[in-house]
C-alpha atoms as a PDB file:
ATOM      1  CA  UNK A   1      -1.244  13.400   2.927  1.00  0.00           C
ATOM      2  CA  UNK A   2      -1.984  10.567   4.768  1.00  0.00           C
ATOM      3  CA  UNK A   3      -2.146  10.906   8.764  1.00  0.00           C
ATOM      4  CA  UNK A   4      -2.105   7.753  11.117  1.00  0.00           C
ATOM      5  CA  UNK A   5      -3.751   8.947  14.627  1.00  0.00           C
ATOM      6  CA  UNK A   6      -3.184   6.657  17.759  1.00  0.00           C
ATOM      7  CA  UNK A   7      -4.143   3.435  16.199  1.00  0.00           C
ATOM      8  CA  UNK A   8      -5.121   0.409  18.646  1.00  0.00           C
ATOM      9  CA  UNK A   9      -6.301  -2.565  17.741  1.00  0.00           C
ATOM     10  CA  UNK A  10      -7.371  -4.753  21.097  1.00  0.00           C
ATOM     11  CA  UNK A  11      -8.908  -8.362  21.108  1.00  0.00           C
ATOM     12  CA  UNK A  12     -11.838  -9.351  22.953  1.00  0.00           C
ATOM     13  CA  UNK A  13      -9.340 -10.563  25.442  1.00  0.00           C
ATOM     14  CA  UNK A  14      -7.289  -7.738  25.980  1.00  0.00           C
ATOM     15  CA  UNK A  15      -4.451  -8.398  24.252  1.00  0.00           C
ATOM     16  CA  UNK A  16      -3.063  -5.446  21.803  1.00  0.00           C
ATOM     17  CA  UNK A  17      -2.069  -6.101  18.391  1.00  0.00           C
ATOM     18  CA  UNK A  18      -1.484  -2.189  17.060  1.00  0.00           C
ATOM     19  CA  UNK A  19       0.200  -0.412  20.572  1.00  0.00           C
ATOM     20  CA  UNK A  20      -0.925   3.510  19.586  1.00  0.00           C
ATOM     21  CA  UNK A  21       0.755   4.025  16.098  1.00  0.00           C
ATOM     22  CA  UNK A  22       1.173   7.929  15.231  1.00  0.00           C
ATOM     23  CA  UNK A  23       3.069   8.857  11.717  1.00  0.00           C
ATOM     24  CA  UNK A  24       2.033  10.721   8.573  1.00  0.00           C
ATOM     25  CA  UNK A  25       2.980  10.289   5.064  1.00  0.00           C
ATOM     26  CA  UNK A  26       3.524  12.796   2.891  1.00  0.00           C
ATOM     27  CA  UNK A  27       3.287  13.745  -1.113  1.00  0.00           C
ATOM     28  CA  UNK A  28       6.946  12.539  -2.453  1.00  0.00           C
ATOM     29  CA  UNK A  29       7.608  10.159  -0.105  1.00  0.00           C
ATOM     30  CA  UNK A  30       7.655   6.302  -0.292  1.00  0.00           C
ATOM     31  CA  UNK A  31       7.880   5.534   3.042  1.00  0.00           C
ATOM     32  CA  UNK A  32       7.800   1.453   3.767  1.00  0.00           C
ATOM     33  CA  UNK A  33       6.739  -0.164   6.863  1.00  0.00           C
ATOM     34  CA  UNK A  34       9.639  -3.040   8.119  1.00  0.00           C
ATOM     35  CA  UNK A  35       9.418  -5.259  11.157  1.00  0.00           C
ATOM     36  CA  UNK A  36       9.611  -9.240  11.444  1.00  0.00           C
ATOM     37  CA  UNK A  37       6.210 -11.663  10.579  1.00  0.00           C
ATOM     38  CA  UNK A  38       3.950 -10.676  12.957  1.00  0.00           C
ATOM     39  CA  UNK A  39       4.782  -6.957  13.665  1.00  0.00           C
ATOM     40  CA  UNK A  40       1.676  -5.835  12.274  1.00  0.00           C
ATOM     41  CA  UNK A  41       2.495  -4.625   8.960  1.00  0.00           C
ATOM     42  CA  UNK A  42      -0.015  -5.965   7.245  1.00  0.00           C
ATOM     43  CA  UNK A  43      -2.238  -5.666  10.543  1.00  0.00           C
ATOM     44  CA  UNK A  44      -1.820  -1.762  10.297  1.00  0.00           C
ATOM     45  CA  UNK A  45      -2.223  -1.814   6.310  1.00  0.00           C
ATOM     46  CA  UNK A  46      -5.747  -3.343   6.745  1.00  0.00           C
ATOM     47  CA  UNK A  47      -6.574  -0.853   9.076  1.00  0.00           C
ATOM     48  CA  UNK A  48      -6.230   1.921   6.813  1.00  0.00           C
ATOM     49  CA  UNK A  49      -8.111   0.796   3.994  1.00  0.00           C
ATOM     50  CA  UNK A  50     -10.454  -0.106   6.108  1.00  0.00           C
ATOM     51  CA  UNK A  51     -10.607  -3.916   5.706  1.00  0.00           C
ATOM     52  CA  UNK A  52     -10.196  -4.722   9.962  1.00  0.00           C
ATOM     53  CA  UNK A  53     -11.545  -2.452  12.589  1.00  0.00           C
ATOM     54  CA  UNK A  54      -9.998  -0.466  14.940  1.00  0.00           C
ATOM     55  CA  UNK A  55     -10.422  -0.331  18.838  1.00  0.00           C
ATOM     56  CA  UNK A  56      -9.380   3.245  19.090  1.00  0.00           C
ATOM     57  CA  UNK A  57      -7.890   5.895  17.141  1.00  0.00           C
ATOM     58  CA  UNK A  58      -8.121   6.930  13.451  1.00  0.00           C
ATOM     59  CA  UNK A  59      -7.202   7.207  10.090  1.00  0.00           C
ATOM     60  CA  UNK A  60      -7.415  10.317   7.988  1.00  0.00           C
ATOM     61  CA  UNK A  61      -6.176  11.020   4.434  1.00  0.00           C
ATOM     62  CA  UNK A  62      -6.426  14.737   2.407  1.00  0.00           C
ATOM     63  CA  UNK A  63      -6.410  15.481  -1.065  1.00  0.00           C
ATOM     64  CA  UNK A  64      -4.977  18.628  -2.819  1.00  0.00           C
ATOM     65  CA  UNK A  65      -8.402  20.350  -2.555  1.00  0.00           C
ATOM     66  CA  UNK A  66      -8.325  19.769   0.879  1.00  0.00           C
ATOM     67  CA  UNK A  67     -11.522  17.314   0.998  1.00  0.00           C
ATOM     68  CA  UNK A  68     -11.019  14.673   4.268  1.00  0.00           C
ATOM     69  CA  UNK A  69     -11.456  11.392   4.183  1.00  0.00           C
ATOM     70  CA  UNK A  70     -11.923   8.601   6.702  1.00  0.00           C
ATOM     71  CA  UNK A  71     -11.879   4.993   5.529  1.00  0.00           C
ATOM     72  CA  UNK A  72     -11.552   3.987  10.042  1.00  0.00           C
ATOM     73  CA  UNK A  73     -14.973   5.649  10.030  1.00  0.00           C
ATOM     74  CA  UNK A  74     -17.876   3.976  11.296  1.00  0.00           C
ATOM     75  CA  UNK A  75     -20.199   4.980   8.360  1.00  0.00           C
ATOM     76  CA  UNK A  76     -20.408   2.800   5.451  1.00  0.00           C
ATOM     77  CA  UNK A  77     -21.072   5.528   2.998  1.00  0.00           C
ATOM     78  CA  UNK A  78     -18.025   7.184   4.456  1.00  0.00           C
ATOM     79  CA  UNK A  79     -15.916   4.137   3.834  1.00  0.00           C
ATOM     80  CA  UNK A  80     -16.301   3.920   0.448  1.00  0.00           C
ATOM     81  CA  UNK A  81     -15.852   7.244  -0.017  1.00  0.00           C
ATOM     82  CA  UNK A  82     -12.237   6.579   0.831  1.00  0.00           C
ATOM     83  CA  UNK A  83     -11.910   3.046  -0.772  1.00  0.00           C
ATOM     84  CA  UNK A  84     -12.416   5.083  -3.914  1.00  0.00           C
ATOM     85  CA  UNK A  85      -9.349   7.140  -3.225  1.00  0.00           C
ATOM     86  CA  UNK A  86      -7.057   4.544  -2.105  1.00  0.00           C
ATOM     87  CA  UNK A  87      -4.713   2.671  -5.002  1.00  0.00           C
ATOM     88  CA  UNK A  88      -4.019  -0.835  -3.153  1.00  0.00           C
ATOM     89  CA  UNK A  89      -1.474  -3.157  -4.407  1.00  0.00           C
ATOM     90  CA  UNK A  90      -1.322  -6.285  -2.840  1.00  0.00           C
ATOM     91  CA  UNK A  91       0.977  -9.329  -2.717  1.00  0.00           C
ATOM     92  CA  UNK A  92      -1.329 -11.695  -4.432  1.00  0.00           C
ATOM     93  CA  UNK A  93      -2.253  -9.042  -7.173  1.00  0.00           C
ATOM     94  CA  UNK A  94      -5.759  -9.605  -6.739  1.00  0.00           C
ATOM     95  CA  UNK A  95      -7.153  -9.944 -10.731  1.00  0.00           C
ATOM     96  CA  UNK A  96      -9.705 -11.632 -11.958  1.00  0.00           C
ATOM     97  CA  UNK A  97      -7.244 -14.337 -14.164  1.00  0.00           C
ATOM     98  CA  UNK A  98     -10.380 -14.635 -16.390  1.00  0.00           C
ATOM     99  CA  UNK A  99     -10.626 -11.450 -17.670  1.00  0.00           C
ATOM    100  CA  UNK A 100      -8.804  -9.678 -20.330  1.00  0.00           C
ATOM    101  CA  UNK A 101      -5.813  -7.279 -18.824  1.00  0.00           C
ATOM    102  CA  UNK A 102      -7.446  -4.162 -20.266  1.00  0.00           C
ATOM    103  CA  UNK A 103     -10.848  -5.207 -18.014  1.00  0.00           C
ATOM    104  CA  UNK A 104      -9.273  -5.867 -14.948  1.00  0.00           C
ATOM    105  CA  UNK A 105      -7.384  -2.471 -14.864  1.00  0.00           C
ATOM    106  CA  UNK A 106     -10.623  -0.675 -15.760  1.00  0.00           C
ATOM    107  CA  UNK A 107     -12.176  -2.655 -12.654  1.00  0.00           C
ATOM    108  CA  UNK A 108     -10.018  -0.074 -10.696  1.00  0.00           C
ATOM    109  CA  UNK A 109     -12.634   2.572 -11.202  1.00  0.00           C
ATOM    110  CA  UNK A 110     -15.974   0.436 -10.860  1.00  0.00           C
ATOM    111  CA  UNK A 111     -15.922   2.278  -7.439  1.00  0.00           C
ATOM    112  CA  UNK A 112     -16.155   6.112  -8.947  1.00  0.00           C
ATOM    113  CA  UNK A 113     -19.475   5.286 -11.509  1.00  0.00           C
ATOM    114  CA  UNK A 114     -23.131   4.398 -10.998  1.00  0.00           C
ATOM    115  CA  UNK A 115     -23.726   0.375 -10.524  1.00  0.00           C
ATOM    116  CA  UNK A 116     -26.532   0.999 -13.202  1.00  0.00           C
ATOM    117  CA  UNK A 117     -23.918   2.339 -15.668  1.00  0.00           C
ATOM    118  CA  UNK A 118     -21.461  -0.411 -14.853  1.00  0.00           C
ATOM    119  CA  UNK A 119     -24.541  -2.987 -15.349  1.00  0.00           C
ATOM    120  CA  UNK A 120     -25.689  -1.820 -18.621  1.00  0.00           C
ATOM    121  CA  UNK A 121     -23.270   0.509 -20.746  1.00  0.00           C
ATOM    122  CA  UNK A 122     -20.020  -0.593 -18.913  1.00  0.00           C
ATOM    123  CA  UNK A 123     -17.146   2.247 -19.502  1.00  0.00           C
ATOM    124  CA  UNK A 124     -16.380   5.135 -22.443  1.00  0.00           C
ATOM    125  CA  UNK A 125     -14.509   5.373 -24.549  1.00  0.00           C
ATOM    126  CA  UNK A 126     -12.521   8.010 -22.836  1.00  0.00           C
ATOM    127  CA  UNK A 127     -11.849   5.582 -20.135  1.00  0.00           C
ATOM    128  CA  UNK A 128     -10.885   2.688 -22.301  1.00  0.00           C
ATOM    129  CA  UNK A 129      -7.797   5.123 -23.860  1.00  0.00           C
ATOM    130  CA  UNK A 130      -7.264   5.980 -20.518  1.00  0.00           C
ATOM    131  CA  UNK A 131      -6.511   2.452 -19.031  1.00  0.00           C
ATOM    132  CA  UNK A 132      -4.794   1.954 -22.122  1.00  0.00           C
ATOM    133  CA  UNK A 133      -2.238   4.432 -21.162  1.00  0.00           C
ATOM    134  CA  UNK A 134      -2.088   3.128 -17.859  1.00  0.00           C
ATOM    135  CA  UNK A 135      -0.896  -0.264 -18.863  1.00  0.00           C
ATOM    136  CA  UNK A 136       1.571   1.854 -21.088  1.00  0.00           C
ATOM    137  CA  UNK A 137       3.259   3.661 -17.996  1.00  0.00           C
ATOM    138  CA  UNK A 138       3.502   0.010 -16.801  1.00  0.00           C
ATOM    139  CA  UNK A 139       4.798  -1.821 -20.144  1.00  0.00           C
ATOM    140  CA  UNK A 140       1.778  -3.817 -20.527  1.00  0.00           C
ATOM    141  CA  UNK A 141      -0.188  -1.945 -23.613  1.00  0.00           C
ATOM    142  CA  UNK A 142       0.792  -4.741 -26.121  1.00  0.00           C
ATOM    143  CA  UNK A 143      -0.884  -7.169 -23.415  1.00  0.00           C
ATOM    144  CA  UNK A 144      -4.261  -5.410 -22.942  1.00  0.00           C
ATOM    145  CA  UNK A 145      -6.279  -8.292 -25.098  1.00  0.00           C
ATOM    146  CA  UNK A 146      -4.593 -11.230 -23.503  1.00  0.00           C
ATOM    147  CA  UNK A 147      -6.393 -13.256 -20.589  1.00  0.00           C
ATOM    148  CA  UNK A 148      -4.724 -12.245 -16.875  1.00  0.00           C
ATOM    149  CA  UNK A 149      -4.386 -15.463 -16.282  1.00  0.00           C
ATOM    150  CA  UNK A 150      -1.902 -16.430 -19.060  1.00  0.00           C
ATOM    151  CA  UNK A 151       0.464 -13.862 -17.605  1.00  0.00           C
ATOM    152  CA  UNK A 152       3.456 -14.648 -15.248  1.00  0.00           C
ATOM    153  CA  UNK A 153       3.397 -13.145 -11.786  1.00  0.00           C
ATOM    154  CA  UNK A 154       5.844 -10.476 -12.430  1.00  0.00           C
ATOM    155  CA  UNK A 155       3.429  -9.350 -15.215  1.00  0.00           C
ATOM    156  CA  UNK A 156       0.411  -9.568 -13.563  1.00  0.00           C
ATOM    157  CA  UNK A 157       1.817  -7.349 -10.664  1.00  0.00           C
ATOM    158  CA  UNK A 158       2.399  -4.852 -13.188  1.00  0.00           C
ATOM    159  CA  UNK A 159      -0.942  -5.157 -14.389  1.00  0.00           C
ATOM    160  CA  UNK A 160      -2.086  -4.218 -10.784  1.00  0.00           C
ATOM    161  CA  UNK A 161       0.693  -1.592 -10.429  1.00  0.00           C
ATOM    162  CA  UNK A 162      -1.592  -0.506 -13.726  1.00  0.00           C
ATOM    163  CA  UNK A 163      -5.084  -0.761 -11.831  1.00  0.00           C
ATOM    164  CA  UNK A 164      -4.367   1.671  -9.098  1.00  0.00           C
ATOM    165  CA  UNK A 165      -2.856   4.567 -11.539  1.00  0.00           C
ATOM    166  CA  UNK A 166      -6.258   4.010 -13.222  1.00  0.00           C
ATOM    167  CA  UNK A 167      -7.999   5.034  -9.867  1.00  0.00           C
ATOM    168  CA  UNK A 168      -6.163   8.167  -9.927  1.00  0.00           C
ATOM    169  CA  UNK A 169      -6.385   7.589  -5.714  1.00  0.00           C
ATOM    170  CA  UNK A 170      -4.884  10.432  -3.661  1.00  0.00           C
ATOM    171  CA  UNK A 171      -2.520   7.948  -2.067  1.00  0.00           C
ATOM    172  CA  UNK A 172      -0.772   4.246  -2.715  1.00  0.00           C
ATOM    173  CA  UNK A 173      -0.803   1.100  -0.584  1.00  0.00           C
ATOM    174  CA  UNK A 174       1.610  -1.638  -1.767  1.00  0.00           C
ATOM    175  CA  UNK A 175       1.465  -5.055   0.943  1.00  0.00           C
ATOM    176  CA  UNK A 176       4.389  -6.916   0.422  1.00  0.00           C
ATOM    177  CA  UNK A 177       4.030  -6.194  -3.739  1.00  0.00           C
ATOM    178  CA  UNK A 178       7.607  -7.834  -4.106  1.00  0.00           C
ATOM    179  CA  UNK A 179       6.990 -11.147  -1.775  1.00  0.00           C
ATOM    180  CA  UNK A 180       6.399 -13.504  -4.656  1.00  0.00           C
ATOM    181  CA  UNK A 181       8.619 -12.137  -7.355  1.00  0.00           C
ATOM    182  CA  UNK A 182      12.223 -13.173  -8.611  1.00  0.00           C
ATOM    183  CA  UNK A 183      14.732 -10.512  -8.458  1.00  0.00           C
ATOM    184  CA  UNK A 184      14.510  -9.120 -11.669  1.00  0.00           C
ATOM    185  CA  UNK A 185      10.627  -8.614 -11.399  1.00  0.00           C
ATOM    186  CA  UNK A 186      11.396  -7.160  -7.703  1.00  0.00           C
ATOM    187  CA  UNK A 187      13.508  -4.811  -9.499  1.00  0.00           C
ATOM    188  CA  UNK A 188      11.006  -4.035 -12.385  1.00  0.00           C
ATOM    189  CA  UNK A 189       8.395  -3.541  -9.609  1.00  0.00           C
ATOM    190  CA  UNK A 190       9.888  -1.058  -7.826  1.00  0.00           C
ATOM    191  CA  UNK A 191      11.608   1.155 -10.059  1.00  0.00           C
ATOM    192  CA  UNK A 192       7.448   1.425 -11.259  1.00  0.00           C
ATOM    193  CA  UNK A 193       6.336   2.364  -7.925  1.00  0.00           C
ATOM    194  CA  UNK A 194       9.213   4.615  -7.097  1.00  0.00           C
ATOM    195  CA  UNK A 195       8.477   7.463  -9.281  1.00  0.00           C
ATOM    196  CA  UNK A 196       4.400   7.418  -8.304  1.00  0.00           C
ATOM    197  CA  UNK A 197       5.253   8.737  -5.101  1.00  0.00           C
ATOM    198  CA  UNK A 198       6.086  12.074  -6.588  1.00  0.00           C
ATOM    199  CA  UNK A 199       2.273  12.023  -7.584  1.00  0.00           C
ATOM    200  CA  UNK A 200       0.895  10.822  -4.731  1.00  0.00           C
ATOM    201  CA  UNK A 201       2.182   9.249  -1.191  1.00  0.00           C
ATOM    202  CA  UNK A 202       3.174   5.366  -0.949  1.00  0.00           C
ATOM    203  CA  UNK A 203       3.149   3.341   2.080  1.00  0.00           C
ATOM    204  CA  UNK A 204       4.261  -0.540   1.365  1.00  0.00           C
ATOM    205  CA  UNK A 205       4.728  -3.332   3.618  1.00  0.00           C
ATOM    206  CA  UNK A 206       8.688  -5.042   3.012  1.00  0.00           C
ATOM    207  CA  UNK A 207      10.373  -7.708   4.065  1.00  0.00           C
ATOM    208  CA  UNK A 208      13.812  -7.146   2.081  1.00  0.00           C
ATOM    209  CA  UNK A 209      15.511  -4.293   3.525  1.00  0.00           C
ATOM    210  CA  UNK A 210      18.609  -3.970   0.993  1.00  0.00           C
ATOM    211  CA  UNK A 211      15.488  -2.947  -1.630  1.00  0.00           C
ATOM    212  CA  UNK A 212      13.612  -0.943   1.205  1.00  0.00           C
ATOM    213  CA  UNK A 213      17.476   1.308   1.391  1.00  0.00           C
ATOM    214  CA  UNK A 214      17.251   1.513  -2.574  1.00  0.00           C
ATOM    215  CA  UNK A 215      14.003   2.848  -3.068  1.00  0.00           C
ATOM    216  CA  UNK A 216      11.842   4.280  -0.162  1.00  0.00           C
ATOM    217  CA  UNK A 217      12.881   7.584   1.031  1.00  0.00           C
ATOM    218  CA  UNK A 218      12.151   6.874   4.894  1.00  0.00           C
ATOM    219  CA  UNK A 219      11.133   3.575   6.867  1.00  0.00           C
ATOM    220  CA  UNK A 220       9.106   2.795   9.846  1.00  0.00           C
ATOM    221  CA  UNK A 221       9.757  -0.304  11.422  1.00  0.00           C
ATOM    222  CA  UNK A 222       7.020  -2.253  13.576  1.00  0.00           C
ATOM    223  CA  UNK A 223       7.684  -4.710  16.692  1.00  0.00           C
ATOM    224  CA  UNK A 224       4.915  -6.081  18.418  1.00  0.00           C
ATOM    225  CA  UNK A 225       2.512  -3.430  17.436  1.00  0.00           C
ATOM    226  CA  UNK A 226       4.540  -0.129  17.969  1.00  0.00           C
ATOM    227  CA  UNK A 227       6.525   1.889  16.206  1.00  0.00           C
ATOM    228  CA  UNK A 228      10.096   1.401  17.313  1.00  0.00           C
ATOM    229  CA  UNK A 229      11.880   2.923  14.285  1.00  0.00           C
ATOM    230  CA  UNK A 230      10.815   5.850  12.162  1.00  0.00           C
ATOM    231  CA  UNK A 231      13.423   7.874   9.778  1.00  0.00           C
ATOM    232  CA  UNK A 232      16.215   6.979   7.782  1.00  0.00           C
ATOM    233  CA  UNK A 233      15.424   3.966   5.169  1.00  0.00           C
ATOM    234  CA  UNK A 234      19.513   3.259   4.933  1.00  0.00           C
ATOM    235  CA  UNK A 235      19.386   0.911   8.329  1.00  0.00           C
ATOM    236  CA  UNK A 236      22.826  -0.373   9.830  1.00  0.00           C
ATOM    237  CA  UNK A 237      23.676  -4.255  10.836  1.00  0.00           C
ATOM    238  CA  UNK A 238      22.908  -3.227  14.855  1.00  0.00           C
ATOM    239  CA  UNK A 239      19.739  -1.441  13.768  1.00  0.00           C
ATOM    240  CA  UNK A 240      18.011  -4.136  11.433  1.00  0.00           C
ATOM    241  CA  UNK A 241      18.802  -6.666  14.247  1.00  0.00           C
ATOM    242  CA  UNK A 242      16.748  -4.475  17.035  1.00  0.00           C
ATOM    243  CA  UNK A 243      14.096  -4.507  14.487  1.00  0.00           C
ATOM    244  CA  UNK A 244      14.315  -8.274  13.707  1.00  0.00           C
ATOM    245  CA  UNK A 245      15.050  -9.287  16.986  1.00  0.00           C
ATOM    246  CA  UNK A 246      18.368 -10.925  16.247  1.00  0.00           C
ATOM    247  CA  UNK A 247      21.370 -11.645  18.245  1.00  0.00           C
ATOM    248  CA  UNK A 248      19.483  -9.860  21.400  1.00  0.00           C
ATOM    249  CA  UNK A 249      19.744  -6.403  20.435  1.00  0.00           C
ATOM    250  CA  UNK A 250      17.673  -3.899  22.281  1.00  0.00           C
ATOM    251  CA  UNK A 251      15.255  -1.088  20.582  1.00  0.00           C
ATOM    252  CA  UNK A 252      17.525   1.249  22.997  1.00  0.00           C
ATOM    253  CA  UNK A 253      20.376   0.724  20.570  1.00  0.00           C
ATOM    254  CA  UNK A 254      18.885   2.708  17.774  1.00  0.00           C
ATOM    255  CA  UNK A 255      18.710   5.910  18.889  1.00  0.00           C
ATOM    256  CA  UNK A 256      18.790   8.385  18.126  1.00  0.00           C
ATOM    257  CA  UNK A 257      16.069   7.140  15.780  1.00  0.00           C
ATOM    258  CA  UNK A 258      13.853   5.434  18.223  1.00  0.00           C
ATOM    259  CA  UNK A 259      10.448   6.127  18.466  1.00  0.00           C
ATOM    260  CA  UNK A 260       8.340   5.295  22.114  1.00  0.00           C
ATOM    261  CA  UNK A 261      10.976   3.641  24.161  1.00  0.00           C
END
């Protein structure tokens, strides 16, 4: 379960970029955050892996034994405690093109073994079979000896979709996974993620609501830093436009799904 506490991110000069967001995600759900550019989506995503720093309030995720973790921590060793249970999939993919497929999904779990063992023995066995069936849940085994880079982009999302099974993390972050892909690789993409979230939670950042209404089983939409929107993922015309901001509709219409008015 992942548990979002009264986040607040403040600049120097005052101004507020995350307005006190409060939500949880749970096991089984694929919850995606919506909201025009500049809502903090990606703002809020950051914030709970850890990459930006918070001004108040915190992050906390659980695993099935029941051990806490705390990537908004201040610690360092804390922090990477949780990186190493978070499965991040980004836009951009994020693999090193010069690498073989199999190595960058192995990558994934640098974070879980001694540097000295990474240095001088590298990985098992054990762990090469079991990146190897990784890229299989994805489609890619027949590409794990190619170079990364010689892969299109819907592949070499899949090859990240591969990296963070790998981690076995306790819960999925997906930023905008689908921005640069065509619609069949959109498609591809998501009917990969969809079924992970009976594993472990997904939260993903979206900018296409029609595959948000397909695939997620609840949405929470951002505006200026707060949560306006926070329940069904299957959004009407009136609803999407107090969200976007369009034709001058008011947060106030959607009840009775609106959040913090």
């Amino acid at each position: 379960m992942l548990e979002v506490r009264n986040l607040v991110k403040r600049l120097p000069d005052g101004r507020v970029l995350l307005d006190g967001l409060n939500f949880r995600v749970e096991r089984g759900e694929f919850v995606a955050l919506i909201g025009a550019s500049g809502a903090g989506k990606s703002l809020t995503m950051r914030a709970i892996v850890g990459l930006t720093s918070v001004s108040e309030g915190e992050v906390v995720f659980t695993g099935e034994t029941g051990k806490v973790y705390r990537p908004t921590a201040t610690s360092a060793k804390e922090l990477r405690r949780a990186r190493r249970n978070i499965g991040c999939i980004f836009q951009g993919c994020n693999l090193v093109r010069r690498l073989s497929v199999l190595d960058n999904v192995m990558i994934g779990r640098l974070g879980r073994i001694h540097p000295l063992r990474s240095w001088f023995y590298g990985f098992t066995d054990q762990e090469a079979r079991e990146a190897m069936e990784s890229l299989d849940r994805v489609g890619m085994a027949d590409f794990a000896a190619r170079v990364t880079g010689s892969l299109s982009g819907g592949e070499m999302q899949r090859v990240a979709i591969a990296r963070a099974i790998y981690q076995h993390p306790l819960f999925y972050l997906a930023d905008e996974p689908i921005a640069a892909l065509d619609p069949k690789n959109t498609e591809i993409t998501m009917r990969l993620l969809q079924p992970l979230a009976c594993e472990n939670p997904i939260l993903g950042a979206f900018h296409q609501p029609d595959v948000v209404s397909r695939f997620c089983t609840r949405a929470i939409a951002l505006r200026k830093g707060r949560i306006i929107y926070d329940g069904s993922p299957h959004l009407s015309s009136q609803q999407l436009a107090a969200i976007y901001g369009d034709g001058g509709a008011h947060p106030a219409d959607m009840q009775p799904a609106l959040v913090g008015s």
